[in-house]
PDB file of N, CA and C in Angstrom:
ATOM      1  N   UNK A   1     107.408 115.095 114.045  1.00  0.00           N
ATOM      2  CA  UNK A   1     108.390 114.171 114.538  1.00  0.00           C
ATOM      3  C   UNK A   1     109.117 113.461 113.397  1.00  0.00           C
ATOM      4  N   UNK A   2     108.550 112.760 112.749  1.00  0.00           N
ATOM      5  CA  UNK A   2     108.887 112.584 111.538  1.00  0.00           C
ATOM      6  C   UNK A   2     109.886 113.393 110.313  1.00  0.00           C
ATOM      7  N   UNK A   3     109.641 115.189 110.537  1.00  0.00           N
ATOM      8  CA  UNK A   3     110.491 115.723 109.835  1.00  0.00           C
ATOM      9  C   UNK A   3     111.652 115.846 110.491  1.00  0.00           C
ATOM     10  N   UNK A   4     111.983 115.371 111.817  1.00  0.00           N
ATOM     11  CA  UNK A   4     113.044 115.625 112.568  1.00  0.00           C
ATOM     12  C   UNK A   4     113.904 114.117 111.933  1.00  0.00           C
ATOM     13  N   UNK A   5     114.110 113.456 111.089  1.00  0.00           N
ATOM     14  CA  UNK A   5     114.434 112.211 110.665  1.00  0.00           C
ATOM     15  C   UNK A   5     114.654 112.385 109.279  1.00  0.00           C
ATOM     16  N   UNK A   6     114.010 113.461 108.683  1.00  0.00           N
ATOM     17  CA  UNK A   6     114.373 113.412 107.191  1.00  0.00           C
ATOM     18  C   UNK A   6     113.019 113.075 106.715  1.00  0.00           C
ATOM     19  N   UNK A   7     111.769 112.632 106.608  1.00  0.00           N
ATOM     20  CA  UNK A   7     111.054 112.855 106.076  1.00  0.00           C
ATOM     21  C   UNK A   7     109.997 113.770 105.818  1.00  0.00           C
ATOM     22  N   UNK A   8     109.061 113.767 104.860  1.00  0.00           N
ATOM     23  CA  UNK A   8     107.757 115.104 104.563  1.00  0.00           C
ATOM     24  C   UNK A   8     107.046 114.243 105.231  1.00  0.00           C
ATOM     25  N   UNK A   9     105.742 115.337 105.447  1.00  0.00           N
ATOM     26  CA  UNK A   9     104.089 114.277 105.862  1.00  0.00           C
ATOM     27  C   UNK A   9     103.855 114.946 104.419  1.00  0.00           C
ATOM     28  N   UNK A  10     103.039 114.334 103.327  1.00  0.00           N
ATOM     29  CA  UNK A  10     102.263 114.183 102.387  1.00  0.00           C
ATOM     30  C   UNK A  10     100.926 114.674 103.127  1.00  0.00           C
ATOM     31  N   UNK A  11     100.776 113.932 103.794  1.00  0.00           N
ATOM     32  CA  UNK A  11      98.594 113.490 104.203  1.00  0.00           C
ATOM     33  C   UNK A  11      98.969 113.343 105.620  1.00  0.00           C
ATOM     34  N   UNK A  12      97.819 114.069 106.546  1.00  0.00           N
ATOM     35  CA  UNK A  12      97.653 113.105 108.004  1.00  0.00           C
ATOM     36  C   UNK A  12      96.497 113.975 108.496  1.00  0.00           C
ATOM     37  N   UNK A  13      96.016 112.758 108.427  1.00  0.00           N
ATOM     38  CA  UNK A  13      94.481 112.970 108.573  1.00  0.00           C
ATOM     39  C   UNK A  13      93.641 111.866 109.360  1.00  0.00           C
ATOM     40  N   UNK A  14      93.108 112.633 110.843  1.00  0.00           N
ATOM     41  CA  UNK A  14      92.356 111.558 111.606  1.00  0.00           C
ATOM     42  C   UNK A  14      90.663 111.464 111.371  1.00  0.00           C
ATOM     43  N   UNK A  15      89.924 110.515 111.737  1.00  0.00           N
ATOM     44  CA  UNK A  15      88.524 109.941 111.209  1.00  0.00           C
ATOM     45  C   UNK A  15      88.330 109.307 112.281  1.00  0.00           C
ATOM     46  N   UNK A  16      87.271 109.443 112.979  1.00  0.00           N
ATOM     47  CA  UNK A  16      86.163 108.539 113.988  1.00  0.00           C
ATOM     48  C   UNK A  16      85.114 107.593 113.058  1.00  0.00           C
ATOM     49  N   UNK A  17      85.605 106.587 113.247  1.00  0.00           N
ATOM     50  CA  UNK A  17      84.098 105.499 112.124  1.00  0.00           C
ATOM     51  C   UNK A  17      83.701 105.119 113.533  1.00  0.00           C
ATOM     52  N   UNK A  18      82.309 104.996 112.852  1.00  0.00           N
ATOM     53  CA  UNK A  18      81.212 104.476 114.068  1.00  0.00           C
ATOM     54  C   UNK A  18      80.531 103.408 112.984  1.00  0.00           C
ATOM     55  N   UNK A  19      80.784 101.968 113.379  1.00  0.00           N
ATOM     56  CA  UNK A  19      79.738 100.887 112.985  1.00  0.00           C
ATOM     57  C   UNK A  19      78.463 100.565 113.512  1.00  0.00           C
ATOM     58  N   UNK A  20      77.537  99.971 113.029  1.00  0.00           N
ATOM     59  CA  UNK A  20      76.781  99.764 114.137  1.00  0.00           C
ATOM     60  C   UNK A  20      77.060  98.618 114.132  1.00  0.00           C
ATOM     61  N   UNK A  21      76.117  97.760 114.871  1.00  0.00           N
ATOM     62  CA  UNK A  21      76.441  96.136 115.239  1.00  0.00           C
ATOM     63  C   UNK A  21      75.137  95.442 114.901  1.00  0.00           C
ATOM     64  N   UNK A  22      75.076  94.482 114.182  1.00  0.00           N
ATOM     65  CA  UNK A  22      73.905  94.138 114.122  1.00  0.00           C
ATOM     66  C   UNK A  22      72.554  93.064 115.204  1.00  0.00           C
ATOM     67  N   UNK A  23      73.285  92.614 115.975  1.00  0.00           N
ATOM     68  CA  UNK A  23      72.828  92.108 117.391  1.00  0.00           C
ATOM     69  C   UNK A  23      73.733  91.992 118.527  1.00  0.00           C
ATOM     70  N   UNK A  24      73.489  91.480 119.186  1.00  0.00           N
ATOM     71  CA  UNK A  24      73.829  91.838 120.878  1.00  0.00           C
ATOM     72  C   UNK A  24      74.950  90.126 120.217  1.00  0.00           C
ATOM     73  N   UNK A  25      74.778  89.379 120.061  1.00  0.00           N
ATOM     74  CA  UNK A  25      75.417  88.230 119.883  1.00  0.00           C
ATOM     75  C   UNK A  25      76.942  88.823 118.829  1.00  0.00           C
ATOM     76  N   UNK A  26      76.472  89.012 118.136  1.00  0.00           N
ATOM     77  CA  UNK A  26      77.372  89.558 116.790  1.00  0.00           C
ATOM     78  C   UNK A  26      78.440  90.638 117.562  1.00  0.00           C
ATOM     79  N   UNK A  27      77.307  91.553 118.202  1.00  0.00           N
ATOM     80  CA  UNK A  27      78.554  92.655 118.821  1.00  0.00           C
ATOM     81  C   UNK A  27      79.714  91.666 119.754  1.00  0.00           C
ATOM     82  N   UNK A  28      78.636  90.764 120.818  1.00  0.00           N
ATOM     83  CA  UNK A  28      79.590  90.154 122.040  1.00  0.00           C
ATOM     84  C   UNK A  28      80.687  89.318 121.379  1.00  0.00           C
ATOM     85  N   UNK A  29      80.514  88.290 120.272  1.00  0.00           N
ATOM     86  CA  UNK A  29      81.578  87.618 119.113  1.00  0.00           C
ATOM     87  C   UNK A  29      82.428  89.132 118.845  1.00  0.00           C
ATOM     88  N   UNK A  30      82.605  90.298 118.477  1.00  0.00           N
ATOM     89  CA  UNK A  30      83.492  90.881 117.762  1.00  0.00           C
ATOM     90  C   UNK A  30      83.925  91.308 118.929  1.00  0.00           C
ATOM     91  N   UNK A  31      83.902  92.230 120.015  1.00  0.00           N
ATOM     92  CA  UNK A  31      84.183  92.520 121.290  1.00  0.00           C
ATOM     93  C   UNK A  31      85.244  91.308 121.615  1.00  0.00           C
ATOM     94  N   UNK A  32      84.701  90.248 121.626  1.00  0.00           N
ATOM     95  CA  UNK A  32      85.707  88.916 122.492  1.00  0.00           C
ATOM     96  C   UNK A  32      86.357  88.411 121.490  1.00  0.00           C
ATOM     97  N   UNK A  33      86.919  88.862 120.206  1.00  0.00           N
ATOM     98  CA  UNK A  33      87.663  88.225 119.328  1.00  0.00           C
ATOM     99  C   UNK A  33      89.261  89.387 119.107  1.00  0.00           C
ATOM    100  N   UNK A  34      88.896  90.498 120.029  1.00  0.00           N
ATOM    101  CA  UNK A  34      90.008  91.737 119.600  1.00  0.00           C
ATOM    102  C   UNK A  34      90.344  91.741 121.094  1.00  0.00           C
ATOM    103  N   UNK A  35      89.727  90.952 122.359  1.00  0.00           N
ATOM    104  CA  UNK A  35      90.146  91.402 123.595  1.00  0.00           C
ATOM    105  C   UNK A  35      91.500  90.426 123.820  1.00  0.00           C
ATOM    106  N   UNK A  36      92.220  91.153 124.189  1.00  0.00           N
ATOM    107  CA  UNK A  36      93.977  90.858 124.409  1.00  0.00           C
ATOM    108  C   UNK A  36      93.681  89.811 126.009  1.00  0.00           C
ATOM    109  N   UNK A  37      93.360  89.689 126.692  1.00  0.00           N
ATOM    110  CA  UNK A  37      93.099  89.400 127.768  1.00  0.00           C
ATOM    111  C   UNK A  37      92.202  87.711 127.554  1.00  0.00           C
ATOM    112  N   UNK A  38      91.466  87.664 126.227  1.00  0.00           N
ATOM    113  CA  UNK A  38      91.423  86.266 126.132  1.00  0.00           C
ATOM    114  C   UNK A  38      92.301  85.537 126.062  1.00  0.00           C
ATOM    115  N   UNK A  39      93.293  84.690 125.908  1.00  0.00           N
ATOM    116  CA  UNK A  39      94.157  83.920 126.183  1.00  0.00           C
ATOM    117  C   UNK A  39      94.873  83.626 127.581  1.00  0.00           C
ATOM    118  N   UNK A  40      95.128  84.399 128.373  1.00  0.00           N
ATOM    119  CA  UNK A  40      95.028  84.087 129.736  1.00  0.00           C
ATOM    120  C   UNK A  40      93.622  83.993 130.636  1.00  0.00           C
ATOM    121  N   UNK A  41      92.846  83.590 130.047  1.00  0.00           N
ATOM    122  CA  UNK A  41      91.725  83.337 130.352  1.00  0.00           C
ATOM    123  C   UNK A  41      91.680  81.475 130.441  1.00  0.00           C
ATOM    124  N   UNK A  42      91.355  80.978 131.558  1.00  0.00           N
ATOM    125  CA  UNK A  42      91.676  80.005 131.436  1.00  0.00           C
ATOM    126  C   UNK A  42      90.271  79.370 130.481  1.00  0.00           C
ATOM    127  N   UNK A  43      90.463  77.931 129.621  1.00  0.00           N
ATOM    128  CA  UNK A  43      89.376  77.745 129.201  1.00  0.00           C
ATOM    129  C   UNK A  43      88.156  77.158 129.546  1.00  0.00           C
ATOM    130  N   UNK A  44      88.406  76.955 130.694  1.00  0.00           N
ATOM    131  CA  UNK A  44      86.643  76.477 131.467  1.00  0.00           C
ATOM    132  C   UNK A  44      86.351  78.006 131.994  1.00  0.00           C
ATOM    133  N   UNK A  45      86.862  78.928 131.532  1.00  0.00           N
ATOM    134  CA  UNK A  45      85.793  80.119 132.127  1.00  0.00           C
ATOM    135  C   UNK A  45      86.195  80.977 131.316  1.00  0.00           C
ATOM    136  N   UNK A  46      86.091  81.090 130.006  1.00  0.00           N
ATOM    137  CA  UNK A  46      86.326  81.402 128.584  1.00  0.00           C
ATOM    138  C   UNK A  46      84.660  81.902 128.347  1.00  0.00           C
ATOM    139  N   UNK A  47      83.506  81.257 128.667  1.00  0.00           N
ATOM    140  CA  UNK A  47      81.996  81.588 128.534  1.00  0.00           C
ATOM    141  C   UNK A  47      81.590  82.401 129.434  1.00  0.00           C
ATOM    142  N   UNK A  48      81.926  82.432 130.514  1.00  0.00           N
ATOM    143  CA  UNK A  48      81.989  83.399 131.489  1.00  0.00           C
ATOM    144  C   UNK A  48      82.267  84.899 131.098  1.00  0.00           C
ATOM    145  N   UNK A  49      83.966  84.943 131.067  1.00  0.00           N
ATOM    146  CA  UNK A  49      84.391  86.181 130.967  1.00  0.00           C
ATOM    147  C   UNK A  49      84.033  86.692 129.656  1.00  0.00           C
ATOM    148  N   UNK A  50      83.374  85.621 128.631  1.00  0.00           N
ATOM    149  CA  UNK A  50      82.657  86.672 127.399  1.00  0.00           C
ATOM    150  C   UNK A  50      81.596  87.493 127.400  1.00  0.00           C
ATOM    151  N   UNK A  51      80.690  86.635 128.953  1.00  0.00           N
ATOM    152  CA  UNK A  51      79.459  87.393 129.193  1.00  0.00           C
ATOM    153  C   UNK A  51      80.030  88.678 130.102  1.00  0.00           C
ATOM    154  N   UNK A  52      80.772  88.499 130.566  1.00  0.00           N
ATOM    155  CA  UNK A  52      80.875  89.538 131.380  1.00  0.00           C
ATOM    156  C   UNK A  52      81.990  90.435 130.880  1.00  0.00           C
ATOM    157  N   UNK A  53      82.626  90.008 129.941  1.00  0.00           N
ATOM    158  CA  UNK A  53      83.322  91.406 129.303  1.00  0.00           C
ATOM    159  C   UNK A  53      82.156  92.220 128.622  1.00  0.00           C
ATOM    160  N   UNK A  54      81.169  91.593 127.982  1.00  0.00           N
ATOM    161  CA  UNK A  54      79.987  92.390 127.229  1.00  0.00           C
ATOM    162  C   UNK A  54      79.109  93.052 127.639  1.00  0.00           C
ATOM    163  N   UNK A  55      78.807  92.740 129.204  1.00  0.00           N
ATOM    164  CA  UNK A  55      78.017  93.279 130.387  1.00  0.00           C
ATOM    165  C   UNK A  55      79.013  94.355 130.716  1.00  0.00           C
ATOM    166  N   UNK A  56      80.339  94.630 130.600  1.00  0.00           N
ATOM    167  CA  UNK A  56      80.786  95.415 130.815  1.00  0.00           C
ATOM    168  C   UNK A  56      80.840  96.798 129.574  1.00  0.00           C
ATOM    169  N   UNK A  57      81.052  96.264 128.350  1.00  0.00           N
ATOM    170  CA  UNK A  57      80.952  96.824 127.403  1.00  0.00           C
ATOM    171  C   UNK A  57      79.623  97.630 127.506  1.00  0.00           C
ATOM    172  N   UNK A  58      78.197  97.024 127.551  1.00  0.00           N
ATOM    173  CA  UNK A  58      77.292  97.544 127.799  1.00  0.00           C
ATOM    174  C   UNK A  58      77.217  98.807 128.318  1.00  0.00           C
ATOM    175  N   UNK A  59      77.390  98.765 129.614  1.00  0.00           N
ATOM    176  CA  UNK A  59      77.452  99.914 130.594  1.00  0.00           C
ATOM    177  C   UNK A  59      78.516 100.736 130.518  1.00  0.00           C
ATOM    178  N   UNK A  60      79.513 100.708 129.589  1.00  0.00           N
ATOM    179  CA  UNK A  60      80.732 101.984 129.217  1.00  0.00           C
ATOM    180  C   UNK A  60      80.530 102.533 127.800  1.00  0.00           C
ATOM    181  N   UNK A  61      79.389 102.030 127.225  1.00  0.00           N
ATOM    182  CA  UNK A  61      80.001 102.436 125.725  1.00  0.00           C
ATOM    183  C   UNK A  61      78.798 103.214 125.074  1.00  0.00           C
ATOM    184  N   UNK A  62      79.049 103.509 124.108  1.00  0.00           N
ATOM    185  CA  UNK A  62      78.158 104.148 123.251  1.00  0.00           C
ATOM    186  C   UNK A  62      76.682 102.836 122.384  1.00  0.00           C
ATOM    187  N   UNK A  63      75.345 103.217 122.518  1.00  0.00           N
ATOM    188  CA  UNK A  63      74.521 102.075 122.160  1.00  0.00           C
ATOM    189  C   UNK A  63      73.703 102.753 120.998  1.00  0.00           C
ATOM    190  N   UNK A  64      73.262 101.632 120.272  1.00  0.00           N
ATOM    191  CA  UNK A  64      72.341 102.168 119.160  1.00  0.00           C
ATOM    192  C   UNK A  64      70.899 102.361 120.262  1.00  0.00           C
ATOM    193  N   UNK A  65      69.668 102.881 118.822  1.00  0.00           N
ATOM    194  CA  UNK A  65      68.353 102.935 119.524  1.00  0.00           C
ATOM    195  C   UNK A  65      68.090 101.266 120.348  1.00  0.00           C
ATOM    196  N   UNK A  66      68.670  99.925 119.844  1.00  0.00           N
ATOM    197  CA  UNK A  66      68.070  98.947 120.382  1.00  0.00           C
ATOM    198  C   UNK A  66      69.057  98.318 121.298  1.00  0.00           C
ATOM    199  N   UNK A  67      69.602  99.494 121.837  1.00  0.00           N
ATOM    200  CA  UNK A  67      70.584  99.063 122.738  1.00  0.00           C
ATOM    201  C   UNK A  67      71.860  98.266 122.896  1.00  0.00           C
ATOM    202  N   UNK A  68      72.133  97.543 121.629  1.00  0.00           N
ATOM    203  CA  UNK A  68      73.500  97.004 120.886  1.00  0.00           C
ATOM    204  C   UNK A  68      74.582  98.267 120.460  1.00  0.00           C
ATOM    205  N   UNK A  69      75.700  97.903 121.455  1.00  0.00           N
ATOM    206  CA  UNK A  69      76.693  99.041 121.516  1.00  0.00           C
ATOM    207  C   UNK A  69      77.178  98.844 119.650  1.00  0.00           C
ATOM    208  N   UNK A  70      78.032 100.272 119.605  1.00  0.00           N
ATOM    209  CA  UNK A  70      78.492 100.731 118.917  1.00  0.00           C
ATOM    210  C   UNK A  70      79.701 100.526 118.752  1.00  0.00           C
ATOM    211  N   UNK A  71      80.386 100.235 117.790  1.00  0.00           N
ATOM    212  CA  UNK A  71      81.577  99.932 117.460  1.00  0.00           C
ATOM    213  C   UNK A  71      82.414 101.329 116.599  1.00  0.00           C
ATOM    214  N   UNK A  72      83.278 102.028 117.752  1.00  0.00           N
ATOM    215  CA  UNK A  72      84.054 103.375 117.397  1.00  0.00           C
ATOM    216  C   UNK A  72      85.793 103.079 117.264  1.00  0.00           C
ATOM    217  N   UNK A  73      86.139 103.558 115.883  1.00  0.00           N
ATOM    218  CA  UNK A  73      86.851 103.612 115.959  1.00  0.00           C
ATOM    219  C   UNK A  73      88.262 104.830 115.837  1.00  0.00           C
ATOM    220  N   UNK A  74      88.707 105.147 116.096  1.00  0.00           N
ATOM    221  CA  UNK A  74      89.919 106.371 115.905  1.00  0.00           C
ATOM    222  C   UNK A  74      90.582 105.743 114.598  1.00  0.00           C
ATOM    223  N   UNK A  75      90.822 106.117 113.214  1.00  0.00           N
ATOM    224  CA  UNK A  75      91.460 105.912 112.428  1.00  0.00           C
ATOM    225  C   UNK A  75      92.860 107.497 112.084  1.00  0.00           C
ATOM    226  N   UNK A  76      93.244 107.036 111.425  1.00  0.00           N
ATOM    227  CA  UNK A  76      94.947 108.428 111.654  1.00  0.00           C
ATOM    228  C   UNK A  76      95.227 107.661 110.759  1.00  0.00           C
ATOM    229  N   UNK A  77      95.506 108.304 109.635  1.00  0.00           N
ATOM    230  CA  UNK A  77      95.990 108.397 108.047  1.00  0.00           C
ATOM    231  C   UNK A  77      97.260 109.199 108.139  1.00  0.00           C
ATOM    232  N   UNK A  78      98.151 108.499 108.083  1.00  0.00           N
ATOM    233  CA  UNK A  78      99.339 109.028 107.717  1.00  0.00           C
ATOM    234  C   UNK A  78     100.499 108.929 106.072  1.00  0.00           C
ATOM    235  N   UNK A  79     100.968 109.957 105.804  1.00  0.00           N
ATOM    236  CA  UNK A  79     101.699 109.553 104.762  1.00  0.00           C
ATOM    237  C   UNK A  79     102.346 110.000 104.175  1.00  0.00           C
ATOM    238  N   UNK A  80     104.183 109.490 104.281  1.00  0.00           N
ATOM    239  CA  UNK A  80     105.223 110.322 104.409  1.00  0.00           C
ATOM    240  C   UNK A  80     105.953 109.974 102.881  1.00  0.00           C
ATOM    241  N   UNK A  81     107.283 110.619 102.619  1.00  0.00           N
ATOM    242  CA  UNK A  81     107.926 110.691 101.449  1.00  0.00           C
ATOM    243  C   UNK A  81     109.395 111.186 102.265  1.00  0.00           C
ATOM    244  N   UNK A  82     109.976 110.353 101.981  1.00  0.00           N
ATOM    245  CA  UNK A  82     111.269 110.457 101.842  1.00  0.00           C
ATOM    246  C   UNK A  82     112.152 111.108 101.115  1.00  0.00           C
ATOM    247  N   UNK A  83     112.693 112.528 101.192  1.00  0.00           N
ATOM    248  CA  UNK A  83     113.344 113.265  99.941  1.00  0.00           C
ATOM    249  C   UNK A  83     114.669 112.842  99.569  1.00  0.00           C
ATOM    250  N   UNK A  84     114.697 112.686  97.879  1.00  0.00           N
ATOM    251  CA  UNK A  84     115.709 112.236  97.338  1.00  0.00           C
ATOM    252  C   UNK A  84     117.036 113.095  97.235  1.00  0.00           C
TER     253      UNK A  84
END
């Protein structure tokens, strides 16, 4: 798509990182600090929907042996040059 515009791809290259998490607290803090949906959250039920976005997380996601989900990510390396 990109060469349709005038540029090269150099590099493009995709990567799955898998973190682990180091407790159930730590994971539920990083989970509720990237969710788009906090801020219309009103704030007397801000403690609520953290437990229960993580109860949700739980049961959809990928978990270590002690049952603290996994943090996956899709990374895509791209990198173009413009010919002179």
């Amino acid at each position: 798509m990109v060469e349709n515009i005038g540029f090269e791809v150099v590099l493009c290259q995709s990567e799955i990182k898998i973190n682990r998490l180091p407790s159930h607290e730590k994971a539920k803090d990083l989970f509720y600090s990237f969710c788009p949906l906090v801020p219309h959250v009103p704030e007397n039920q801000r403690e609520i929907f953290k437990e229960e976005l993580y109860q949700c997380l739980l049961e959809k996601f990928a978990r270590n042996d002690d049952r603290t989900p996994v943090h996956m990510a899709s990374v895509l390396e791209i990198v173009i040059r413009k010919p002179e």
